[in-house]
Protein backbone atom coordinates (compact mmCIF):
# COMPACT_ATOMS: atom_id res chain seq x y z
CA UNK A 1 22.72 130.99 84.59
CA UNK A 2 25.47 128.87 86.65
CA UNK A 3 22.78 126.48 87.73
CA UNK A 4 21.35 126.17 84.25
CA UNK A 5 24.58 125.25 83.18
CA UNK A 6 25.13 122.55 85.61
CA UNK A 7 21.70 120.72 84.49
CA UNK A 8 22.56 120.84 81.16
CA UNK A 9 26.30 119.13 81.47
CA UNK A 10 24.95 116.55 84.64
CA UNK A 11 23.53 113.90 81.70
CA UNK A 12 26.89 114.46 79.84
CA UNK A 13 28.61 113.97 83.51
CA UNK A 14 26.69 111.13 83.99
CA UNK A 15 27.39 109.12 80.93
CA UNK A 16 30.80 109.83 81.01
CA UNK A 17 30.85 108.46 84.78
CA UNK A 18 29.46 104.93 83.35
CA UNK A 19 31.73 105.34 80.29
CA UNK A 20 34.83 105.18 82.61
CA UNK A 21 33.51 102.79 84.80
CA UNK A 22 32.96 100.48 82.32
CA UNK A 23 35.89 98.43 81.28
CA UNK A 24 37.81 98.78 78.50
CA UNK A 25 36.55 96.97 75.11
CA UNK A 26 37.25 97.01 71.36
CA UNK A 27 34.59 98.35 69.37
CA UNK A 28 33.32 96.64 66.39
CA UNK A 29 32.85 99.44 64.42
CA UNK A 30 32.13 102.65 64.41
CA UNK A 31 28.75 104.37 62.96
CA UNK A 32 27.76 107.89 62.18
CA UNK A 33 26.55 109.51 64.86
CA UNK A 34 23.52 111.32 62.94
CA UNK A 35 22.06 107.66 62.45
CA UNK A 36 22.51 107.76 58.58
CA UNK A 37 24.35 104.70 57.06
CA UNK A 38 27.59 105.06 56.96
CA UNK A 39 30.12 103.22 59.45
CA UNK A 40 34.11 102.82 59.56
CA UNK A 41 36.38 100.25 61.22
CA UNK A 42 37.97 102.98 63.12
CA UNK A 43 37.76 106.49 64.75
CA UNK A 44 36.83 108.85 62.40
CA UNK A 45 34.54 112.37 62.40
CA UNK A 46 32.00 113.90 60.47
CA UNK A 47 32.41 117.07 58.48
CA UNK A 48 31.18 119.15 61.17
CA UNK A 49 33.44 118.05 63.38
CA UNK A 50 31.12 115.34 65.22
CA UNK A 51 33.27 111.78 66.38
CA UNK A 52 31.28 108.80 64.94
CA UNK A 53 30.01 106.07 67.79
CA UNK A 54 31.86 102.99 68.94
CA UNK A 55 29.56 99.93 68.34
CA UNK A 56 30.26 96.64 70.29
CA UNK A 57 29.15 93.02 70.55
CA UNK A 58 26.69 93.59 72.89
CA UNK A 59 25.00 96.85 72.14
CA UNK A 60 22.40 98.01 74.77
CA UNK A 61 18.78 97.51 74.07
CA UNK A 62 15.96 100.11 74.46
CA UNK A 63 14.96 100.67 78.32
CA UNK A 64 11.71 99.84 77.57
CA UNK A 65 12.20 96.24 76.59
CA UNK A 66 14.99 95.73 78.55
CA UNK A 67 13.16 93.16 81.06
CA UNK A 68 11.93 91.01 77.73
CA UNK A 69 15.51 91.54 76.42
CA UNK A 70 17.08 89.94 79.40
CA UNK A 71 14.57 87.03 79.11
CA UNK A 72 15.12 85.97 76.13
CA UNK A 73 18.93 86.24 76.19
CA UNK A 74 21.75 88.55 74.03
CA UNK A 75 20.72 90.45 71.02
CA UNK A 76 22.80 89.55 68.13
CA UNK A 77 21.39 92.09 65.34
CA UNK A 78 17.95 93.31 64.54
CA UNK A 79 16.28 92.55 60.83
CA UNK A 80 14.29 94.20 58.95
CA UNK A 81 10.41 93.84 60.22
CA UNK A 82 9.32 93.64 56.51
CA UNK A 83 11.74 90.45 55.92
CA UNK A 84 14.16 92.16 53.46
CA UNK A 85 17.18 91.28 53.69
CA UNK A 86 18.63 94.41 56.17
CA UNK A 87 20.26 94.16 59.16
CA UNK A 88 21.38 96.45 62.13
CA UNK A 89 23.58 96.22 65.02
CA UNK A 90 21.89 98.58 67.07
CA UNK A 91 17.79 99.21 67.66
CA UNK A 92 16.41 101.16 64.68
CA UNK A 93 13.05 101.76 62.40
CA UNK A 94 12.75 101.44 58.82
CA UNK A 95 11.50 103.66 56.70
CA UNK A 96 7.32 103.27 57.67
CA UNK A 97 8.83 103.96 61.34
CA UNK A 98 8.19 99.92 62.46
CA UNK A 99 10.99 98.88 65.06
CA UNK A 100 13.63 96.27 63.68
CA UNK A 101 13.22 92.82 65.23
CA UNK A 102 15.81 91.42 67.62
CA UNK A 103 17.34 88.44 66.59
CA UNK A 104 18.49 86.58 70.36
CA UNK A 105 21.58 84.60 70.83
CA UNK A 106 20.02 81.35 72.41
CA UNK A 107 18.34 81.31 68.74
CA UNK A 108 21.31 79.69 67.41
CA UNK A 109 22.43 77.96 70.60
CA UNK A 110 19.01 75.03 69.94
CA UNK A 111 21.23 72.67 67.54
CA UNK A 112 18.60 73.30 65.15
CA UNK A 113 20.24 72.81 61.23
CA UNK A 114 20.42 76.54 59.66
CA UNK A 115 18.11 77.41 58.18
CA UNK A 116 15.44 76.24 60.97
CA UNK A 117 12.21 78.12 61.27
CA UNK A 118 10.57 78.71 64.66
CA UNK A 119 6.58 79.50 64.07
CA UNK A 120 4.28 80.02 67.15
CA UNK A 121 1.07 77.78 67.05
CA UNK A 122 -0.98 80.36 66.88
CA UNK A 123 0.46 81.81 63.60
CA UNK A 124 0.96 77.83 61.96
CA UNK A 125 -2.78 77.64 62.32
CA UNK A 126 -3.23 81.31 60.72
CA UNK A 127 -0.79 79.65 57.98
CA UNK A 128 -2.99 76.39 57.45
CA UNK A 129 0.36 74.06 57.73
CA UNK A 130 -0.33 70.21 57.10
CA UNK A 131 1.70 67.73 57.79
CA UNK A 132 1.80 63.98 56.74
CA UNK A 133 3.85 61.10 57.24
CA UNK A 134 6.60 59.88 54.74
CA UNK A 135 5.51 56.37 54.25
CA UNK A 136 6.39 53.18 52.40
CA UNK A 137 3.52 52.74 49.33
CA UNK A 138 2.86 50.21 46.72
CA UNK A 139 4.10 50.40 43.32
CA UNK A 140 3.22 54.11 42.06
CA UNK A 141 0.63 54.55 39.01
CA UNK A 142 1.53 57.54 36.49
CA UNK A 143 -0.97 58.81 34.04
CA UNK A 144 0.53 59.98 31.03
CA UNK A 145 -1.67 62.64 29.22
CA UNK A 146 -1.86 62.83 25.43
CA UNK A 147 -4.06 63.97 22.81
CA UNK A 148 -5.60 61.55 19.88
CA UNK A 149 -8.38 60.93 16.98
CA UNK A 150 -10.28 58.61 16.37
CA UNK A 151 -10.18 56.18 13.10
CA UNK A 152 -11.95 52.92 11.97
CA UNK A 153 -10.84 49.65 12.72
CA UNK A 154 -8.96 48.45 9.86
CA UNK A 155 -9.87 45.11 10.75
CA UNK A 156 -13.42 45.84 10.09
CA UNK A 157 -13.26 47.28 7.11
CA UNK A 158 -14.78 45.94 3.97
CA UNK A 159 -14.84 46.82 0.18
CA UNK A 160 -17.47 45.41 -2.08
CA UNK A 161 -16.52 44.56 -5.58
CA UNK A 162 -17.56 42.47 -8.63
CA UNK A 163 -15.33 40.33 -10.30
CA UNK A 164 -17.23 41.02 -13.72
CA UNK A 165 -17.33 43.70 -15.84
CA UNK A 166 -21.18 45.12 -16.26
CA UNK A 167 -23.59 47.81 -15.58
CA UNK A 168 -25.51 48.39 -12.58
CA UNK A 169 -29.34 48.10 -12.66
CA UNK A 170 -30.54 49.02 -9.22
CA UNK A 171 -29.30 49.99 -5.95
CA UNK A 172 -31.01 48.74 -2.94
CA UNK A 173 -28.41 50.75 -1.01
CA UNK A 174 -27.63 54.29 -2.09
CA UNK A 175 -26.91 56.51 0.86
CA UNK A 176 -23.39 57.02 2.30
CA UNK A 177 -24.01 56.21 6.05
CA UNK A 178 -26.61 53.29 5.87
CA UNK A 179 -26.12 50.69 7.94
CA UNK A 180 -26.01 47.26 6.64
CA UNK A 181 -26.41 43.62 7.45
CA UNK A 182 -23.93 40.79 6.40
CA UNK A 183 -25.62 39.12 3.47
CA UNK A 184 -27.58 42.14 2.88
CA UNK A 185 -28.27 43.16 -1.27
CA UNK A 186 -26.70 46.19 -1.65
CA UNK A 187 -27.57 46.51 -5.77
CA UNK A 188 -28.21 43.97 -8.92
CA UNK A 189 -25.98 44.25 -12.16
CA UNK A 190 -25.97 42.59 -14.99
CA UNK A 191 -22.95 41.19 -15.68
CA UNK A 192 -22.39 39.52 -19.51
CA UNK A 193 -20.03 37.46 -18.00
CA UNK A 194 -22.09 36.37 -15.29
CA UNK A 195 -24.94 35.52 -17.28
CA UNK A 196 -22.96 33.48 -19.54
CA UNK A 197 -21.34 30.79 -17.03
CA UNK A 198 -25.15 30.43 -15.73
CA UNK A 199 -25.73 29.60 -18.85
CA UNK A 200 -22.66 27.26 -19.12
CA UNK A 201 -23.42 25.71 -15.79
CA UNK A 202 -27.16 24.97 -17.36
CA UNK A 203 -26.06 23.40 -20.44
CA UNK A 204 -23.55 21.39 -18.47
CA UNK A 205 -26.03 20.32 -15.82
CA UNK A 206 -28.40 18.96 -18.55
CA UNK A 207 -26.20 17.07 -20.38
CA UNK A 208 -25.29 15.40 -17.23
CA UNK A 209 -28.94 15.09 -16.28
CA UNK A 210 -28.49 16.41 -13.20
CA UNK A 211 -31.15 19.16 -13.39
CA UNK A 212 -34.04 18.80 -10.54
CA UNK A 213 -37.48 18.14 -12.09
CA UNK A 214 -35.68 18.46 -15.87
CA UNK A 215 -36.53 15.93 -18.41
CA UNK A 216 -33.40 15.50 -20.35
CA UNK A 217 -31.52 11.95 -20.38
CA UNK A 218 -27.96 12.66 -20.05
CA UNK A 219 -26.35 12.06 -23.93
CA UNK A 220 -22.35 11.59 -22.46
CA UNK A 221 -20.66 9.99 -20.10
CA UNK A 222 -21.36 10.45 -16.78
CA UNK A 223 -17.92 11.49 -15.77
CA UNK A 224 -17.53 13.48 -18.31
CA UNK A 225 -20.61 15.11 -17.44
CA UNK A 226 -19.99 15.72 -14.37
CA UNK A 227 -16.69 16.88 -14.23
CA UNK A 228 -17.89 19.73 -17.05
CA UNK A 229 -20.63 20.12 -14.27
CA UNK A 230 -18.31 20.31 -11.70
CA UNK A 231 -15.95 22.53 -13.46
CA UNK A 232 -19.18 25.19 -14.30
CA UNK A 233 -20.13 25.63 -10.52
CA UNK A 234 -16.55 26.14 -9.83
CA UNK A 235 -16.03 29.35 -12.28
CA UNK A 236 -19.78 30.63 -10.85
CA UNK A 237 -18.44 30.22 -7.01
CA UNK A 238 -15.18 31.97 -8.14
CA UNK A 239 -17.00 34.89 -9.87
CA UNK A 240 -18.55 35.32 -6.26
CA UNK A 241 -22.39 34.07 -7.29
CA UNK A 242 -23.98 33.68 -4.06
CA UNK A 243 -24.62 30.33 -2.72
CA UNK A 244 -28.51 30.92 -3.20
CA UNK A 245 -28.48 32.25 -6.61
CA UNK A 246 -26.91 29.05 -7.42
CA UNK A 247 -29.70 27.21 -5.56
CA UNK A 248 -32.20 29.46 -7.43
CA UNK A 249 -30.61 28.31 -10.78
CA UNK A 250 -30.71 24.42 -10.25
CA UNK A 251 -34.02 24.50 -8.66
CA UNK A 252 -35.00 26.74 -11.84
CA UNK A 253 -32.82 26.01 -14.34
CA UNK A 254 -32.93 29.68 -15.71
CA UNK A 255 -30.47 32.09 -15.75
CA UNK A 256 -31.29 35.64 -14.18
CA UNK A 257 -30.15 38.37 -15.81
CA UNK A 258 -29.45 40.32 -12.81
CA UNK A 259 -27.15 39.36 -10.07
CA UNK A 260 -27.37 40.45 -6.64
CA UNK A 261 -24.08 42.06 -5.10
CA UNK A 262 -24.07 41.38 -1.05
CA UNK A 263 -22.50 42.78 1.63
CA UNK A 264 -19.67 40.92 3.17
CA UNK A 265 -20.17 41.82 6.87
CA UNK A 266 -21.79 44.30 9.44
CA UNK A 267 -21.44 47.67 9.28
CA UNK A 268 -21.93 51.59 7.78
CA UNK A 269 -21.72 52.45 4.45
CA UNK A 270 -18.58 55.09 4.58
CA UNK A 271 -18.11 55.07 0.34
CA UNK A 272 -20.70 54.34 -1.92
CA UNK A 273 -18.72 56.25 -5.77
CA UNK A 274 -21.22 54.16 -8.25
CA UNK A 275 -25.08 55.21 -9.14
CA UNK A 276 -27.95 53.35 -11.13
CA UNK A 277 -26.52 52.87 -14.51
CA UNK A 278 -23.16 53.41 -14.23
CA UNK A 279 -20.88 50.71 -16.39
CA UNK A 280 -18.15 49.26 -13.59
CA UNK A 281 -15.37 47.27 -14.15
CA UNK A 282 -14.05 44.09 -12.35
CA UNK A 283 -12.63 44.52 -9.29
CA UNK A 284 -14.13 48.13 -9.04
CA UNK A 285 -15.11 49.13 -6.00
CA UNK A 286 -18.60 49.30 -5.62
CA UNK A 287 -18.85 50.39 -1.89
CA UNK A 288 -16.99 50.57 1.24
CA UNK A 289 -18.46 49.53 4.97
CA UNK A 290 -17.09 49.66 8.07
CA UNK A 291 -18.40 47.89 11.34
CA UNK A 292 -18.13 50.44 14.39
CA UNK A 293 -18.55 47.88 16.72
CA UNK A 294 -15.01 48.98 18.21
CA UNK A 295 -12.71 51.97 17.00
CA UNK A 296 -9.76 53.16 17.05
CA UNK A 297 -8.05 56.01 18.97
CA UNK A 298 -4.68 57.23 18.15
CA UNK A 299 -2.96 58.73 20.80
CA UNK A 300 0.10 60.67 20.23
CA UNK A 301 2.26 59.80 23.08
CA UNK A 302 5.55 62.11 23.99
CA UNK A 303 8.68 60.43 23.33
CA UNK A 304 9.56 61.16 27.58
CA UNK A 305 6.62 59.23 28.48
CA UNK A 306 6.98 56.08 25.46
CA UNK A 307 8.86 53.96 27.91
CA UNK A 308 5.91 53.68 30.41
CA UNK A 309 3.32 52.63 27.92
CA UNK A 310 2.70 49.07 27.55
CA UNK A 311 0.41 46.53 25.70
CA UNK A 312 -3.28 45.87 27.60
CA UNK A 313 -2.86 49.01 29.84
CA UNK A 314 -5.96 51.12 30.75
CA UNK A 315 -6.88 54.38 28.58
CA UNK A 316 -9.68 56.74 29.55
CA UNK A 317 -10.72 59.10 26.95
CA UNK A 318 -12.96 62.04 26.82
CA UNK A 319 -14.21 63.93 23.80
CA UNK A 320 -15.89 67.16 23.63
CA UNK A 321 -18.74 66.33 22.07
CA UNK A 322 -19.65 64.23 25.14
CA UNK A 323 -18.62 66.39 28.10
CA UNK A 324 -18.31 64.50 31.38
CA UNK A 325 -18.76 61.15 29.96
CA UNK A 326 -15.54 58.84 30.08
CA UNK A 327 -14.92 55.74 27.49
CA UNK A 328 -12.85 53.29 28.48
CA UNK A 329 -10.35 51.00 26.09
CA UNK A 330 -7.04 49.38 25.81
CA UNK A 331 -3.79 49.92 24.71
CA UNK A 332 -3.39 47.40 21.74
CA UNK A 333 -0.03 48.47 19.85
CA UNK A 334 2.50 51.04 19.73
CA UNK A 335 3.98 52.12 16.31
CA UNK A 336 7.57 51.71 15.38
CA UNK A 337 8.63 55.42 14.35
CA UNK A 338 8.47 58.47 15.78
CA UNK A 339 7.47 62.04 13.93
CA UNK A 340 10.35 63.97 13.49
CA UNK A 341 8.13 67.00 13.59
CA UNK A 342 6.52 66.30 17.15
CA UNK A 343 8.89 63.86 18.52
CA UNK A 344 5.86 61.89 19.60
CA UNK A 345 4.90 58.10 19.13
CA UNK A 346 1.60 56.96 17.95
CA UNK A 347 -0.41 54.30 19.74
CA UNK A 348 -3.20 52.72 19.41
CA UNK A 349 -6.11 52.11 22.09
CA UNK A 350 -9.08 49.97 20.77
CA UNK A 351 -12.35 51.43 22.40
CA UNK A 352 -15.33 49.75 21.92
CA UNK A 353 -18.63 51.53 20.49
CA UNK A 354 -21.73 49.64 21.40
CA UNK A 355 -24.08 52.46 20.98
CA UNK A 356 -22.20 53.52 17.82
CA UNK A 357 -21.90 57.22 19.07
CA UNK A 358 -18.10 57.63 18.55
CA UNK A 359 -17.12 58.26 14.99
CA UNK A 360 -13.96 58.65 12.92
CA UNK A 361 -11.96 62.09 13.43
CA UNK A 362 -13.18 62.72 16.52
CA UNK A 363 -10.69 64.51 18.76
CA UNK A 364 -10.15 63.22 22.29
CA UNK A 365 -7.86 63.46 25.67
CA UNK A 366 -6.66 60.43 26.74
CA UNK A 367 -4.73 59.13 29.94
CA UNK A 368 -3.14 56.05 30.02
CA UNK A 369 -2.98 54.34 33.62
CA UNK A 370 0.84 53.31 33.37
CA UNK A 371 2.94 51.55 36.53
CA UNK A 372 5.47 54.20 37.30
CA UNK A 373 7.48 51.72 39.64
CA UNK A 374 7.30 48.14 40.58
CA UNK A 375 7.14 47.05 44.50
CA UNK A 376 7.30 49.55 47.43
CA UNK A 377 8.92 52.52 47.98
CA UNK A 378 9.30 55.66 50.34
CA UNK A 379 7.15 57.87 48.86
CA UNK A 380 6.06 61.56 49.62
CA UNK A 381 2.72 63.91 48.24
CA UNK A 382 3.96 65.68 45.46
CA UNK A 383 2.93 69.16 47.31
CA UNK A 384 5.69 68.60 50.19
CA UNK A 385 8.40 69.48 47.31
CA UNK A 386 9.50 72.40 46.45
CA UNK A 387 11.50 72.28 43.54
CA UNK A 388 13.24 75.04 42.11
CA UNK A 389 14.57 73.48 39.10
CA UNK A 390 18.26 72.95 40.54
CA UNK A 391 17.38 71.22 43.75
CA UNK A 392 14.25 70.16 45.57
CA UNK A 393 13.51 70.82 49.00
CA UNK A 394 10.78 69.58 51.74
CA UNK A 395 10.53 71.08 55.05
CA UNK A 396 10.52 68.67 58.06
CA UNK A 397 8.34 68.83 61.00
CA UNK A 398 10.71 68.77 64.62
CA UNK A 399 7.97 69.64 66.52
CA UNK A 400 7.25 72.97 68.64
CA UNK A 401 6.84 74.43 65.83
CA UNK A 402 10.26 74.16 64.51
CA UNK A 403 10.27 73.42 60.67
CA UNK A 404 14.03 72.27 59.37
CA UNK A 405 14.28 72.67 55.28
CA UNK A 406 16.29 69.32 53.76
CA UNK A 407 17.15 68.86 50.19
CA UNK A 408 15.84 65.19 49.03
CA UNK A 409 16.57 63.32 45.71
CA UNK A 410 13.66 62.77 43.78
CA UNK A 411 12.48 59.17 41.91
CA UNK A 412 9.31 58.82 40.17
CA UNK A 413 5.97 60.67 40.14
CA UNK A 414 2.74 58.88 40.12
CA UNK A 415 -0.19 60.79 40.48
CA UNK A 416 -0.24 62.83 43.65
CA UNK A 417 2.78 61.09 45.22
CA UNK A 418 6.51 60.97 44.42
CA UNK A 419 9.01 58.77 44.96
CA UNK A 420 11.80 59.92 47.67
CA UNK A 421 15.34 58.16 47.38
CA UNK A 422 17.29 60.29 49.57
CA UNK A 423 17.00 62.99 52.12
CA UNK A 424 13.74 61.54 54.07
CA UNK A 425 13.07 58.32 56.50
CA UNK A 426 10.44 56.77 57.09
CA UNK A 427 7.86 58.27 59.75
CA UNK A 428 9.00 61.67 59.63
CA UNK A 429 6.73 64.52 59.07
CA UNK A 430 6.74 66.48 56.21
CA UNK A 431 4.85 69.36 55.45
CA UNK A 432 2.20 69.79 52.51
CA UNK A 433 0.58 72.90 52.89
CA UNK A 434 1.96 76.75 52.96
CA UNK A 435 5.25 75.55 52.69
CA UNK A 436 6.48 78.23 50.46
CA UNK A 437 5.45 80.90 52.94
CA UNK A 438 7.65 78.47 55.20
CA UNK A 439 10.35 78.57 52.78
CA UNK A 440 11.05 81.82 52.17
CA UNK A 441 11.30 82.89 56.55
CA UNK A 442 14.03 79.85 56.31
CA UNK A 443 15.96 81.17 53.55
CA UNK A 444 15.70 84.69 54.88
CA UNK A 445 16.50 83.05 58.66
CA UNK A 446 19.84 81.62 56.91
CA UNK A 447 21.09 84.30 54.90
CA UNK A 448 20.59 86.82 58.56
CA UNK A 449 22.63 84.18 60.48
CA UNK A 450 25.38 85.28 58.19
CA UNK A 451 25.33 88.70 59.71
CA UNK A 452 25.26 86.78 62.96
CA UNK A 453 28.74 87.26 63.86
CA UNK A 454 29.93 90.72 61.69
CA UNK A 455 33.74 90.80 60.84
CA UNK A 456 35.35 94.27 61.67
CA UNK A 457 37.85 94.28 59.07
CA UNK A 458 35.60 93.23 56.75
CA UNK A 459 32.93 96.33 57.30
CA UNK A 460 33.17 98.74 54.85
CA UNK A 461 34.33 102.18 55.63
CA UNK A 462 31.22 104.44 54.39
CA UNK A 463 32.32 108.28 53.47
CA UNK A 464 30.14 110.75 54.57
């Protein structure tokens, strides 16, 4: 029994041996001695009577990794394998039973700005980091994205009218949606009016005996005939007879009853509101064409991007009812108010329509190739920033796989690049690629090197 005694108290013998020998330091804290969480800036017991464990600076690591331990330098702390943000002065598992990773003191001793991530090559190529270059570029091109619909050109519209009161006889064109030639007969009226200053223009032209072919000596004065002549083709020109009707009538000298209404230019038929028979008054709109040579497109532009947009830039627009084909125009004009519903600006791209396939109220999206700077700048991809709303952030290559995270002041985007005005030189290495998963080990790397150096009176005494 004495002897089984003696083996039991020879590890307590032991440890208090190296306890004495060891010279006399201040703890840090003190922890329970059960392992739960609780700790107390001085001596203190449990409730069954047990004394809680002096912790110190440079708490000893496990035997088994005490050769890697001594290679690597001084623990400071151990953190959480899972990357939360727990810390622990001594060795310890979490709650799956994976061992707490030792944080080393020459860590911190590099120079390294906080916040510096160390990755091993083997794990930056599991990653998939890329890095390029900041580098000076030409002016940066932006394209602003808006939506629009399509109109006719206002300039190419034309409305065909009569300047006679009548009835309409015959329609040569009677389909909204025809297309029609300049010069073309659209329909004959018959115009009392019309028929009448024929008539006048006849009796004038005899007396004057200026009739082709007519047999009638001329009765007054010939400038008196021929200013009554003169004045009779006049009022026919200015009730819009065509130029060949009035040929017709010298050559025959006989008025026609009907009078042939022509179209004034190239072009659809987008109104046609009169039929055979119908009684229409002067200056009555007989039909409406429009030429679809070119179009319109209305863009509505956001009132962020109106200060970019400039007469004779580029516009690309797509429309769904031809997928994957691109039409190509120019902005003409921008509008000089705003909706105060939308806060957007109208402007206007002419596209042009050779094959006549775009039509009016067609719905398109449109970018607008617009010169976000002018001359060269240092100038970053736009997926090397990570911007968090309050501050923006790219992580800098230093080599052996350190990564350093720097906050930068941002200029103008342009497509996949961005303009960099502080933060960055040129030539250094930024990195594009998994640079979130980057991110977050450097924030969680900074907020452990707080731990880095614990403050006794500062740790909270834990009840237990």
């Amino acid at each position: 029994m004495k002897r089984l005694c003696f083996l039991v108290a020879l590890p307590l013998i032991a440890a208090a041996a190296a306890f004495a020998a060891e010279p006399e330091r201040a703890p840090l804290y003190y922890q329970d001695p059960g392992g739960a969480p609780f700790y107390a800036a001085g001596p203190k017991t449990t409730a069954d009577g047990r004394n809680y464990i002096p912790v110190f600076d440079d708490p000893p690591a496990p035997a088994g990794n005490a050769a890697a331990h001594g290679a690597k330098g001084r623990v400071l702390y151990y953190r959480n394998p899972m990357g939360l943000p727990d810390t622990s002065p001594t060795p310890k598992k979490d709650s799956m039973g994976m061992d707490y990773l030792p944080v080393y003191a020459d860590e911190d001793k590099s120079g390294d700005p906080r916040g510096t991530v160390r990755i091993s090559q083997g794990r930056i190529q599991t990653l998939g980091v890329r890095t390029e270059e900041a580098a000076m570029r030409p002016a940066l091109t932006r394209s602003i994205r808006a939506t629009g619909t399509l109109q006719f050109d206002e300039r190419r519209l034309a409305t065909v009218t009569t300047k006679a009161a009548g009835w309409i006889e015959r329609l040569m064109v009677a389909a909204t949606g025809d297309p029609v030639r300049r010069g073309q007969v659209l329909a004959e009226i018959y115009a009392p009016d019309l028929v009448a200053a024929e008539e006048e223009y006849l009796v004038a032209a005899r007396m004057g005996g200026t009739m082709n072919g007519g047999s009638m000596t001329g009765t007054m004065a010939h400038g008196d005939a021929g200013a009554l002549t003169a004045a009779s083709l006049q009022r026919l020109r200015a009730l819009d007879v065509p130029e060949d009707e009035i040929t017709r009538l010298r050559k025959s000298g006989r008025a026609q009853r009907r009078i042939a209404v022509r179209a004034p230019a190239d072009g659809v038929v987008i109104e046609k509101p009169v039929q055979e028979g119908m009684r229409i008054e002067a200056g009555q709109a007989l039909y409406k064409t429009a030429d679809l040579s070119d179009v319109w497109l209305i863009a509505e532009v956001q009132e962020q991007d109106l200060g970019l947009i400039q007469p004779d830039q580029s516009a690309t627009a797509q429309f769904v009812a031809f997928p994957g084909r691109r039409f190509e125009g120019k902005v003409e004009f921008i509008y000089p108010a705003l909706s105060a519903e939308t806060r957007t600006a109208r402007v206007r791209i002419v596209i042009p329509n050779p094959d006549l396939v775009l039509r009016a109220a067609m719905y398109a999206n449109v970018e607008i190739a617009a010169p976000a700077t002018e001359g060269p700048m240092l100038a970053l991809p736009s997926s090397a920033v990570i911007d968090s709303g309050a501050r923006q952030v790219v992580l800098i290559d230093r080599g052996e796989g350190r990564f350093e995270p720097r906050p930068v002041r941002l200029g103008t985007q342009g497509g996949d690049w961005v303009q960099v005005t502080e933060g960055v030189k040129v030539g250094e290495k930024v990195v594009t690629s998994a640079n979130f998963l980057i991110d977050a080990e450097s924030n969680l790397r900074a907020a452990l090197q707080g731990f880095a150096s614990p403050n006794p009176q500062s740790a909270p005494e834990s009840r237990p």
